[in-house]
Structure formats: structure tokens, C-alpha cells
C-alpha atoms as a PDB file:
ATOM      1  CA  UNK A   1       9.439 -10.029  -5.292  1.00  0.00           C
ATOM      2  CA  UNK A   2      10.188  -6.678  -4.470  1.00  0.00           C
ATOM      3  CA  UNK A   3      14.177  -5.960  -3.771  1.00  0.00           C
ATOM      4  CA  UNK A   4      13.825  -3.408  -1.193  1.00  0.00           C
ATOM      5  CA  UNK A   5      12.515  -3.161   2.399  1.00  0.00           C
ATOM      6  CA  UNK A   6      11.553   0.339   3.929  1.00  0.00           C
ATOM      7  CA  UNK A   7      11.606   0.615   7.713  1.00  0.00           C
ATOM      8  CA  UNK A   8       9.774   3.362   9.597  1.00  0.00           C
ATOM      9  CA  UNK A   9      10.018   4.412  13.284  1.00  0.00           C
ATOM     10  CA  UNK A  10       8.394   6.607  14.954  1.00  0.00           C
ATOM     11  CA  UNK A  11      10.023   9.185  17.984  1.00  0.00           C
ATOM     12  CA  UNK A  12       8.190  11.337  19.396  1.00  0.00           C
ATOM     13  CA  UNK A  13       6.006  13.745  16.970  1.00  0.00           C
ATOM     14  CA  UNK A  14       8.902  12.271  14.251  1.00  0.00           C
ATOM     15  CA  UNK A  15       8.429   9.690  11.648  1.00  0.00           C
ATOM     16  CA  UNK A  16      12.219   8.338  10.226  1.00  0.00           C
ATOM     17  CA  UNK A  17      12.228   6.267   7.350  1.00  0.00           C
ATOM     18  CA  UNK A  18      15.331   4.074   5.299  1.00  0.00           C
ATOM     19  CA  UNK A  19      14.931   1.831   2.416  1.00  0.00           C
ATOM     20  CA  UNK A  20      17.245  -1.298   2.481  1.00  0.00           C
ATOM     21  CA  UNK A  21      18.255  -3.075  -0.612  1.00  0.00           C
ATOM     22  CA  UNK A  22      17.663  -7.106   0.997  1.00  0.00           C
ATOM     23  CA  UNK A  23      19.278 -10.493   0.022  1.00  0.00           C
ATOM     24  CA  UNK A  24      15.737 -11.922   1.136  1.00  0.00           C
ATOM     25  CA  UNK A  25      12.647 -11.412   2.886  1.00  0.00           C
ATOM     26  CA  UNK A  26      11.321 -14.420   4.845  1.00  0.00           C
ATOM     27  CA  UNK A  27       7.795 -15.044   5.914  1.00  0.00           C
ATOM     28  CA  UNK A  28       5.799 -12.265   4.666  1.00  0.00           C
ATOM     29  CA  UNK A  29       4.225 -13.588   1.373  1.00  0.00           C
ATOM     30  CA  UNK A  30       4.238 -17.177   1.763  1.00  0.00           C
ATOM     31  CA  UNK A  31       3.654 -19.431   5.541  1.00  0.00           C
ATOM     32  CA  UNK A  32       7.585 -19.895   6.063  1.00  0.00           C
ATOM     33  CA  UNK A  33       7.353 -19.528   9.721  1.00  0.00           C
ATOM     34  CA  UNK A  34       4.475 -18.299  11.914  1.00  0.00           C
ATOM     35  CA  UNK A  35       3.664 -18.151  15.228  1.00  0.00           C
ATOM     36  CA  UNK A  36       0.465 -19.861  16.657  1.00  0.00           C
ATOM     37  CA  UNK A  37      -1.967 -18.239  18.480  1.00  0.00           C
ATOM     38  CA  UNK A  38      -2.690 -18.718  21.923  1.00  0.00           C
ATOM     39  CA  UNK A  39       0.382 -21.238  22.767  1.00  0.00           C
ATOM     40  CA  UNK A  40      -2.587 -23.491  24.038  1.00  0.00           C
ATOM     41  CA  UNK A  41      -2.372 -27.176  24.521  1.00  0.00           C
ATOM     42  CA  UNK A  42      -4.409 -29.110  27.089  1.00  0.00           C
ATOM     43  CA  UNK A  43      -4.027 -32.812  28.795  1.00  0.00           C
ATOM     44  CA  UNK A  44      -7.374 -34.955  29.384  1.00  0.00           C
ATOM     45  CA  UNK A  45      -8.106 -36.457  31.831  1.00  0.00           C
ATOM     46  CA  UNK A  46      -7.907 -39.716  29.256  1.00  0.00           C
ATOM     47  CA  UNK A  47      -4.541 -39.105  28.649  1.00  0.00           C
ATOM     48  CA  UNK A  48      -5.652 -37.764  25.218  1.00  0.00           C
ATOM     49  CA  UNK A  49      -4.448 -34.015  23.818  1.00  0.00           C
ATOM     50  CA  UNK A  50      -6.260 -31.289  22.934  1.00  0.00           C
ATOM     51  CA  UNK A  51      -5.199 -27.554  21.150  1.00  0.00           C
ATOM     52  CA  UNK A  52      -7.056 -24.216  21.169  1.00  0.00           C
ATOM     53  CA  UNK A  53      -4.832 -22.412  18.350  1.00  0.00           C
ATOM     54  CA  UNK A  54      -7.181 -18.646  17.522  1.00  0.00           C
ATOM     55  CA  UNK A  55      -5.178 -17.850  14.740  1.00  0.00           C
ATOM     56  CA  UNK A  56      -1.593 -17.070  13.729  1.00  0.00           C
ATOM     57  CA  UNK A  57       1.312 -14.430  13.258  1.00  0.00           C
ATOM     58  CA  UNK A  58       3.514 -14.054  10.494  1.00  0.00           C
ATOM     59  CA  UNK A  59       7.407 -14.341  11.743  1.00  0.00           C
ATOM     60  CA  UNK A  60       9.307 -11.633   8.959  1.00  0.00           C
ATOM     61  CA  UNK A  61      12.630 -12.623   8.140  1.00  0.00           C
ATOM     62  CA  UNK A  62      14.711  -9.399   6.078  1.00  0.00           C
ATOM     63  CA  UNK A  63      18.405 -10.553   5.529  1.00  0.00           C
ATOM     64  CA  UNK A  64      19.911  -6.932   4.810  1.00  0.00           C
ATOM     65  CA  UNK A  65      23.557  -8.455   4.406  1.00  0.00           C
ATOM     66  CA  UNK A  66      26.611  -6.181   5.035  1.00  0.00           C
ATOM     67  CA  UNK A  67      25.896  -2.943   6.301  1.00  0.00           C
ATOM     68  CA  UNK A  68      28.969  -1.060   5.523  1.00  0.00           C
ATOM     69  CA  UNK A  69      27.639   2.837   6.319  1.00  0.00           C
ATOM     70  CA  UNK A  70      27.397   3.407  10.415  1.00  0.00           C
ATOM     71  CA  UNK A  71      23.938   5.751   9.354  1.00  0.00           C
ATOM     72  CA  UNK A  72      22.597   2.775   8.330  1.00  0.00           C
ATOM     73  CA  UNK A  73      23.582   0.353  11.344  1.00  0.00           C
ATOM     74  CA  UNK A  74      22.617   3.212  13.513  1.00  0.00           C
ATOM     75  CA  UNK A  75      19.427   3.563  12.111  1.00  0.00           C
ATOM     76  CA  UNK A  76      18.890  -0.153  12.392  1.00  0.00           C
ATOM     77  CA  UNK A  77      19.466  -0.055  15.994  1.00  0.00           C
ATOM     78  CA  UNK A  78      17.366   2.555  16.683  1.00  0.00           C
ATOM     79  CA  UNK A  79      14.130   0.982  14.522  1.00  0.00           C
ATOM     80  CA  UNK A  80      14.497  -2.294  16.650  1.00  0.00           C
ATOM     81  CA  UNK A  81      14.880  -0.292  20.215  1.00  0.00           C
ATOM     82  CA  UNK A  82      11.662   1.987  18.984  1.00  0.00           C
ATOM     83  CA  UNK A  83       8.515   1.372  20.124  1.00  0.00           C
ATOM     84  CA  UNK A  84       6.780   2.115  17.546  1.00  0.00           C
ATOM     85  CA  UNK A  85       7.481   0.286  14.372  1.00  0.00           C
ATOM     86  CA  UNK A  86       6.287  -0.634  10.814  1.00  0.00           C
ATOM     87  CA  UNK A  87       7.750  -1.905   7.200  1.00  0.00           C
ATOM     88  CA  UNK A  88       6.982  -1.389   3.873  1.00  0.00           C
ATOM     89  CA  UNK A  89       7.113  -3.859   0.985  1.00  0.00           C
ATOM     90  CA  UNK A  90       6.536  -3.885  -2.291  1.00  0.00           C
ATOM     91  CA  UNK A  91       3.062  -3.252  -2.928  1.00  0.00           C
ATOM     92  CA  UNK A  92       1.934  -4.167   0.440  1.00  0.00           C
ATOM     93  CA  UNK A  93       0.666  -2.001   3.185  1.00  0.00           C
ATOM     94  CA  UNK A  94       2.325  -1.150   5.839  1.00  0.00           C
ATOM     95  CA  UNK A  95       2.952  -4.123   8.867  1.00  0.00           C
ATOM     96  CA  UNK A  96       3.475  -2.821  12.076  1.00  0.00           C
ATOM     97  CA  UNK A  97       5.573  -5.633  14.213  1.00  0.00           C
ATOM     98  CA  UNK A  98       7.619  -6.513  17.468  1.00  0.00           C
ATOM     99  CA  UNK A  99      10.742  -8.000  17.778  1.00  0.00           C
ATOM    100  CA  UNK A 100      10.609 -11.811  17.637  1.00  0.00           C
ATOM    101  CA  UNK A 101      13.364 -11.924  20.678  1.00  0.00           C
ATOM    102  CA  UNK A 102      12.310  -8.141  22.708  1.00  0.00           C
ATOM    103  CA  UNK A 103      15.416  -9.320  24.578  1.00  0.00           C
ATOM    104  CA  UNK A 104      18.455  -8.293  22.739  1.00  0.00           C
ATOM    105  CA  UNK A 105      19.890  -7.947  19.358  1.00  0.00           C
ATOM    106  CA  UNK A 106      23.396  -9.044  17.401  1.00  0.00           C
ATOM    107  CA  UNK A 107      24.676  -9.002  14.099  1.00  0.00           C
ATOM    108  CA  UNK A 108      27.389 -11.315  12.531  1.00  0.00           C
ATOM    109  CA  UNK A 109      30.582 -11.060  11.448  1.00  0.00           C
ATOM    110  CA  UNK A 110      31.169 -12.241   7.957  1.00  0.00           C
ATOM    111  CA  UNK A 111      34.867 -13.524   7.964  1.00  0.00           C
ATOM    112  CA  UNK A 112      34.970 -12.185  11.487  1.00  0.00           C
ATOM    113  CA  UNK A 113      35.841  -8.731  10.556  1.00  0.00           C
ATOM    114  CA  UNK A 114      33.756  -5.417  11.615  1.00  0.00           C
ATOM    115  CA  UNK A 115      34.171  -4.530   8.471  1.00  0.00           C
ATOM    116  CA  UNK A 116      31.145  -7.354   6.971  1.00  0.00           C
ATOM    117  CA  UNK A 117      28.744  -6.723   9.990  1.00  0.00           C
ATOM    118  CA  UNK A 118      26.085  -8.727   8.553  1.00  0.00           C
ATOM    119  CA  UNK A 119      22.369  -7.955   9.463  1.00  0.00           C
ATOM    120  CA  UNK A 120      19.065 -10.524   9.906  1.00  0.00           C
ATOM    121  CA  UNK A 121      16.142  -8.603  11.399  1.00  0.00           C
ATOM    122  CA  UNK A 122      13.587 -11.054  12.735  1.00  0.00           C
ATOM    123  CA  UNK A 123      10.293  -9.081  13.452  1.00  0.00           C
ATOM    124  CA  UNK A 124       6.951 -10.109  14.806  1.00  0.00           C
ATOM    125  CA  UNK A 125       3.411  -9.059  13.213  1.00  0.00           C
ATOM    126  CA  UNK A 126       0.958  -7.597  15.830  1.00  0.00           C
ATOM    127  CA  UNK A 127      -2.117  -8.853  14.542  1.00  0.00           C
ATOM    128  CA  UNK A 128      -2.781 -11.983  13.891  1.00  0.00           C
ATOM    129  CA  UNK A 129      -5.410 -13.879  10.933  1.00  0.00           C
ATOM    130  CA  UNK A 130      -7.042 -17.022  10.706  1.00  0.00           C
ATOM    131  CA  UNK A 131      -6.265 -17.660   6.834  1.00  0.00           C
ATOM    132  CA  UNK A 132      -2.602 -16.907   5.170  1.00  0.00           C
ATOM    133  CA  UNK A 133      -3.592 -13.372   3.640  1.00  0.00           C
ATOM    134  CA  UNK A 134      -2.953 -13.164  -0.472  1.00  0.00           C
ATOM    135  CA  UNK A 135      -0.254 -11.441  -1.630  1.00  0.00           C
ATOM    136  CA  UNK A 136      -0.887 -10.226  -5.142  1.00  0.00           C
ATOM    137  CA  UNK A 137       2.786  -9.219  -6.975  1.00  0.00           C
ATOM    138  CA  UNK A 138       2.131  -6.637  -9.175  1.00  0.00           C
ATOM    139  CA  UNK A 139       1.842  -8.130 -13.330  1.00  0.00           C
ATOM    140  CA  UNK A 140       0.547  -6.880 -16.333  1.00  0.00           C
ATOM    141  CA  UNK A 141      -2.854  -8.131 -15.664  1.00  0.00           C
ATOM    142  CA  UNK A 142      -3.560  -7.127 -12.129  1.00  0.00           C
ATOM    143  CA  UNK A 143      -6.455  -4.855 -11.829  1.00  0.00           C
ATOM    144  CA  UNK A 144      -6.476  -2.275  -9.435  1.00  0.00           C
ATOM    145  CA  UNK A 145      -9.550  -0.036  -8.275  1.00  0.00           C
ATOM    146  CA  UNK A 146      -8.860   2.651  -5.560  1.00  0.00           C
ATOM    147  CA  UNK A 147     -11.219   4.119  -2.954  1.00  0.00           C
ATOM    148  CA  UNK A 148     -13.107   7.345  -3.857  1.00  0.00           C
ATOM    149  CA  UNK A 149     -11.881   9.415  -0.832  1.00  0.00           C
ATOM    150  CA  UNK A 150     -10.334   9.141   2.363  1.00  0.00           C
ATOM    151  CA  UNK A 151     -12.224   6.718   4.867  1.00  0.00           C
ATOM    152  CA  UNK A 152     -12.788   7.687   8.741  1.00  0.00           C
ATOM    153  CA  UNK A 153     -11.364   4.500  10.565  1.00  0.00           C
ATOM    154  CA  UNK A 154     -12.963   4.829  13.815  1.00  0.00           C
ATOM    155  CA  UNK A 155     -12.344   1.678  15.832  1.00  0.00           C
ATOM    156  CA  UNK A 156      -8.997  -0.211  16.730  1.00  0.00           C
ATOM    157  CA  UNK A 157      -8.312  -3.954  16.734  1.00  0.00           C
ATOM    158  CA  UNK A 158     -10.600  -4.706  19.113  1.00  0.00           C
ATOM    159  CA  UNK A 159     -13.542  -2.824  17.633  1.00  0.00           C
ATOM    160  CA  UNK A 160     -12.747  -2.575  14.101  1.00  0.00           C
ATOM    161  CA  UNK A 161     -14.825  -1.611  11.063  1.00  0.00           C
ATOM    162  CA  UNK A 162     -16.179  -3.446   8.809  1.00  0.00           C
ATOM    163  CA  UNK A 163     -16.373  -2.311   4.893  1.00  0.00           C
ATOM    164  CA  UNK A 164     -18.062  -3.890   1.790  1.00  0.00           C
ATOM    165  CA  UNK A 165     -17.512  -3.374  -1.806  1.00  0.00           C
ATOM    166  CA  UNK A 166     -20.885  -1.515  -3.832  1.00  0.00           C
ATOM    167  CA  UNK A 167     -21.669  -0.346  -0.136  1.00  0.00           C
ATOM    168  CA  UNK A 168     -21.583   2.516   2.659  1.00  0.00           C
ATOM    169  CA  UNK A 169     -18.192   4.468   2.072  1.00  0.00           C
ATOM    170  CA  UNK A 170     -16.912   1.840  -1.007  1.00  0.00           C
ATOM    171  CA  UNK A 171     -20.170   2.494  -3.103  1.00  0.00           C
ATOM    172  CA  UNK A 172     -17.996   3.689  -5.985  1.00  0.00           C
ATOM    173  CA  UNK A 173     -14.665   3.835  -6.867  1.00  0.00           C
ATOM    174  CA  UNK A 174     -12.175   6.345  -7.699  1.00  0.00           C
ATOM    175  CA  UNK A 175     -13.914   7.086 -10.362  1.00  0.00           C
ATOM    176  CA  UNK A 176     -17.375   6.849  -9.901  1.00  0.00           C
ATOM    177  CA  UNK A 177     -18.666   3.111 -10.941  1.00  0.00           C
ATOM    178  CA  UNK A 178     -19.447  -0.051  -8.956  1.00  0.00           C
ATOM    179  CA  UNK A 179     -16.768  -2.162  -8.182  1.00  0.00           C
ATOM    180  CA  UNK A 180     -16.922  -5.510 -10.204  1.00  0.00           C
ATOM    181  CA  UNK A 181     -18.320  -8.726  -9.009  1.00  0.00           C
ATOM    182  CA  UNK A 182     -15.431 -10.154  -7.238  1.00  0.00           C
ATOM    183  CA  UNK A 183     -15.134 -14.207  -6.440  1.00  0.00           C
ATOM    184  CA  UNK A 184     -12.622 -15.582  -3.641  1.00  0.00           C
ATOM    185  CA  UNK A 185     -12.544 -18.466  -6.014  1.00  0.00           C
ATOM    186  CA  UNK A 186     -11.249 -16.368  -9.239  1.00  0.00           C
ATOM    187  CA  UNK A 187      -9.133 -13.744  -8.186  1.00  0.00           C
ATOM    188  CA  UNK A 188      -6.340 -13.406  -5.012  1.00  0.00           C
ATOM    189  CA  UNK A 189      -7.452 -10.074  -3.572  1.00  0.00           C
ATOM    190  CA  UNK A 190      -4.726  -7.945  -2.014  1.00  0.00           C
ATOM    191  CA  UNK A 191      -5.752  -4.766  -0.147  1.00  0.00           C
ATOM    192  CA  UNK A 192      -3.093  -2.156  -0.165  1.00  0.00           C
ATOM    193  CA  UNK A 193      -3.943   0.409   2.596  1.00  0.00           C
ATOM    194  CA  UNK A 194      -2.870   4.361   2.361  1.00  0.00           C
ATOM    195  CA  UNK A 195      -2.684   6.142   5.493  1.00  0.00           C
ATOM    196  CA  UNK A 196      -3.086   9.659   5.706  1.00  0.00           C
ATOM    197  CA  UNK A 197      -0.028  11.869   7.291  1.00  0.00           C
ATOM    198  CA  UNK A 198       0.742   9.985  10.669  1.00  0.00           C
ATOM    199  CA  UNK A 199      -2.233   7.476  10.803  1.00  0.00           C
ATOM    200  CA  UNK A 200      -1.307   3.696  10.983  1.00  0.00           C
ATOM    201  CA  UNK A 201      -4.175   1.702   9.622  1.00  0.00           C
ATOM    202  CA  UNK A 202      -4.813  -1.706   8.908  1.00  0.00           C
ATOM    203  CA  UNK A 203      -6.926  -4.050   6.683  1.00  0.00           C
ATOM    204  CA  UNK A 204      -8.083  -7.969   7.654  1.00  0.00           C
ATOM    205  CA  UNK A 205      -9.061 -10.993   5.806  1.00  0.00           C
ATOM    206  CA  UNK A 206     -11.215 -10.837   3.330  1.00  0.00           C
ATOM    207  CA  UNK A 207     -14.581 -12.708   2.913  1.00  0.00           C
ATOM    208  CA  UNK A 208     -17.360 -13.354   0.277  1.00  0.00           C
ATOM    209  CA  UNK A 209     -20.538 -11.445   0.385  1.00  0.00           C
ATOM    210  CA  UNK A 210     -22.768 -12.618  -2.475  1.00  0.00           C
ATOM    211  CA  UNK A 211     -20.957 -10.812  -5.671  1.00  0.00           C
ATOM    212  CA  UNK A 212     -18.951  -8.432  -3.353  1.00  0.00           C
ATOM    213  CA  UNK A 213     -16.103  -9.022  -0.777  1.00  0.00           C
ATOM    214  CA  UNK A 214     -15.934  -7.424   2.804  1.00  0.00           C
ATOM    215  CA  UNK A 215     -13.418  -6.962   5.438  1.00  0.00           C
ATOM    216  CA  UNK A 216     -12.376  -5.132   8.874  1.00  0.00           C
ATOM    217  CA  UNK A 217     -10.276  -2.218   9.097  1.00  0.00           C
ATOM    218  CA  UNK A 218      -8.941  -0.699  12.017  1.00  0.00           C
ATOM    219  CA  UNK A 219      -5.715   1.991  13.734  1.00  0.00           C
ATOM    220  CA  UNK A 220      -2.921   0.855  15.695  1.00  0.00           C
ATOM    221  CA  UNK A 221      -3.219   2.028  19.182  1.00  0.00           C
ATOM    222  CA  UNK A 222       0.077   3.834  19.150  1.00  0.00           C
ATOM    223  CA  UNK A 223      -0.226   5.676  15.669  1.00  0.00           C
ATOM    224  CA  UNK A 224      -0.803   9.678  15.564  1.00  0.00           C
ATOM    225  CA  UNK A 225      -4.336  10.799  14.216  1.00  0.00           C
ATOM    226  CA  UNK A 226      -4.277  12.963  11.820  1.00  0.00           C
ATOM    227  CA  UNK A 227      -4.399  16.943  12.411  1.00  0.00           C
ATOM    228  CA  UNK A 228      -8.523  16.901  13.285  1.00  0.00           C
ATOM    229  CA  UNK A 229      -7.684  14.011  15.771  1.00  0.00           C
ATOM    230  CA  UNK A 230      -9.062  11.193  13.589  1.00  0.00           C
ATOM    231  CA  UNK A 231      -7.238   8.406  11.444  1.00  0.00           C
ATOM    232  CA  UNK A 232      -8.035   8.144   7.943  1.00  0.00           C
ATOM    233  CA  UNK A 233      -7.266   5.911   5.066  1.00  0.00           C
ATOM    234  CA  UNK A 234      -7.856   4.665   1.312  1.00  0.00           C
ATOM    235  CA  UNK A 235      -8.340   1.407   0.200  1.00  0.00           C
ATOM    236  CA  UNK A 236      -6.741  -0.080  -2.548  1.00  0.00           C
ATOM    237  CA  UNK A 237      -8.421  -3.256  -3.913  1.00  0.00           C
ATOM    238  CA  UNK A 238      -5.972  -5.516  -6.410  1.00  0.00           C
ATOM    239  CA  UNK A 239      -7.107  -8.302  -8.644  1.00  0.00           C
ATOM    240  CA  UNK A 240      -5.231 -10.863  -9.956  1.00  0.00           C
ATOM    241  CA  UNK A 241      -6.450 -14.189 -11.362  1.00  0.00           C
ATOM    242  CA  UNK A 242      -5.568 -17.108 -10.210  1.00  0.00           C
END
């Protein structure tokens, strides 16, 4: 697992970004907490119970321990009071989140002294999935194969698009051949997402289609388009077998 967590926040036309050496990160790569999706539960009229769960949200956990620099609290403050918001980690692409309590904020005292404020930043994913999404840590024998060119992502969460390997925009790769056959049952797939300049994009689940794999990709509502006015992205597609 990666060491570091970068947080970005956006104000105004202005993008800000810190990297955070962490004691842990909670909740992103594996189901340690979640949040179910929509807090449904219904009473019969037999007495019996019923759910109506749609999917789920990852709850993100980074433990930054003591922050001893005030650039670094202060920029901590002002990525949780910002409304617009995303992380970086590792290999993954970017997660744009919420606070988990939108209410208020407080650190801890180690050895109640302001000298060891101690920092746990609890953040909320906006989207949400139906299956856990694979994380694939970068080894030796991952294989990665990157999108030929930067993709037009014209629809948001609602309306998203929807991309297949060996097809439309993903016909080739980087450099020119097919992509592989790729089995769900083989390989964890992770999809790493590059946005161009401003553009927040984002990549769902993927699926099996025959010897290929499809998925959705959409923008954020409240990222900036790029300098023609459209959002734009590259897909990254990594292998590793399970």
C-alpha cells in the first residue's frame, strides 16, 4: 500500500494540492466500512422486514498523525471546508468525496498538548457501486495498456458513457494493437483514469462482454472543462492475475 495521500481542492479558477505521508488509509481498497445505499428498510403489514439497499459508498479513513507545520493544518482545514474535493492514492484515480460528518471537524491532542495535534480525516465517496471495485497494487507482473488519445467524456453521473475494449474510442491501444482478451475470472482489472488540466472524470464497475470488458465513464458536476469547454480523459487499463 501506497504511504502517501495527496489531497486536492479546488477555489475558484485554483486547483491546491499537498501530499501527506499517512499512518493508514481506511476503507478505500478493501470493504472496512461503507455506507448503504438508500437507508431503506420497510415494515409489512405481516410484521415481516423488508430492505431496498441500490448500492454502496466507500467511508475513507486517512490517519495523517501529528501535524506539526501550521501550512499543513491550514491546508487541511481548508480541503475539508472546500466544496470541491478529491484524493489521490497510489495508483488509483482520483475520488472525489464529502465529509462523512458535513457538520464540524476536530483533531486530537496526543498527550494533550497543541504541540501533537493529531489528524483522522473521515471522507465520503460521491458515487456509489454495486460490487467492491478491484484495487490492483502495482507488482512486477501487472500489465498495463493505456488509451490511444484523450477521450471526450460527454455525460455526467446520471448519463454516463459507456466504453468497451477492441471498440469505438478503445479500438487500439497506446500503441496501436487490440487489447487482449480479458476474463473477470483471471485478472482484477483496475482502471486508473487521467484527467486532462481541470477535468474531474470518473470510471465505474467493470463488466464482461464476450472476450472484452466494458464500463461507464462520466465528469463530476462541479469540475472545470477543459479550455474548449469539454472534459477529457485517458484510460488506463491494469491487469493483474489473480
Amino acid at each position: 500500500m501506497a504511504s502517501t495521500i495527496t489531497f486536492k481542492y479546488r477555489s475558484g479558477a485554483t486547483t491546491y494540492t499537498r501530499t501527506f505521508a499517512t499512518l493508514s488509509i481506511k476503507g478505500l481498497t478493501r470493504p472496512d466500512k461503507v455506507e448503504l445505499f438508500p437507508p431503506l428498510r420497510f415494515e409489512m403489514s405481516d410484521g415481516s422486514i423488508r430492505t431496498a439497499f441500490k448500492g454502496f459508498r466507500r467511508v475513507i479513513t486517512a490517519t495523517l498523525g501529528v501535524l506539526q507545520e501550521d501550512a499543513d493544518r491550514a491546508f487541511v482545514l481548508n480541503f475539508l471546508q472546500s466544496n470541491d474535493r478529491w484524493i489521490y492514492f497510489g495508483s488509483v484515480a482520483s475520488v472525489y468525496c464529502v465529509l462523512l460528518d458535513p457538520e464540524k471537524f476536530e483533531n486530537e491532542w496526543k498527550f494533550d498538548t497543541s504541540l501533537a495535534r493529531y489528524y483522522d480525516i473521515q471522507l465520503l465517496e460521491t458515487i456509489t457501486y454495486t460490487t467492491w471495485p478491484e484495487l490492483v497494487e502495482p507488482t512486477a507482473d501487472t500489465l498495463l495498456y493505456i488509451g490511444s488519445d484523450w477521450i471526450e467524456v460527454t455525460g455526467d453521473e446520471s448519463s454516463p458513457i459507456t466504453l468497451t475494449t477492441n471498440a469505438g474510442v478503445l479500438v487500439t491501444d497506446a500503441t496501436g494493437n487490440p487489447y487482449p482478451s480479458i476474463s473477470l475470472a483471471a485478472y482484477a482489472v483496475e482502471l486508473i483514469v487521467r484527467e486532462r488540466q481541470g477535468c474531474l472524470c470518473y470510471a465505474g464497475n467493470v463488466t464482461q462482454s464476450g472476450t472484452d470488458v466494458t464500463f461507464q465513464v462520466w465528469h463530476a458536476d462541479a469540475g472545470n472543462a477543459y479550455s474548449d469547454g469539454k472534459f477529457y480523459c485517458r484510460i488506463t487499463i491494469g491487469l493483474q492475475a489473480k
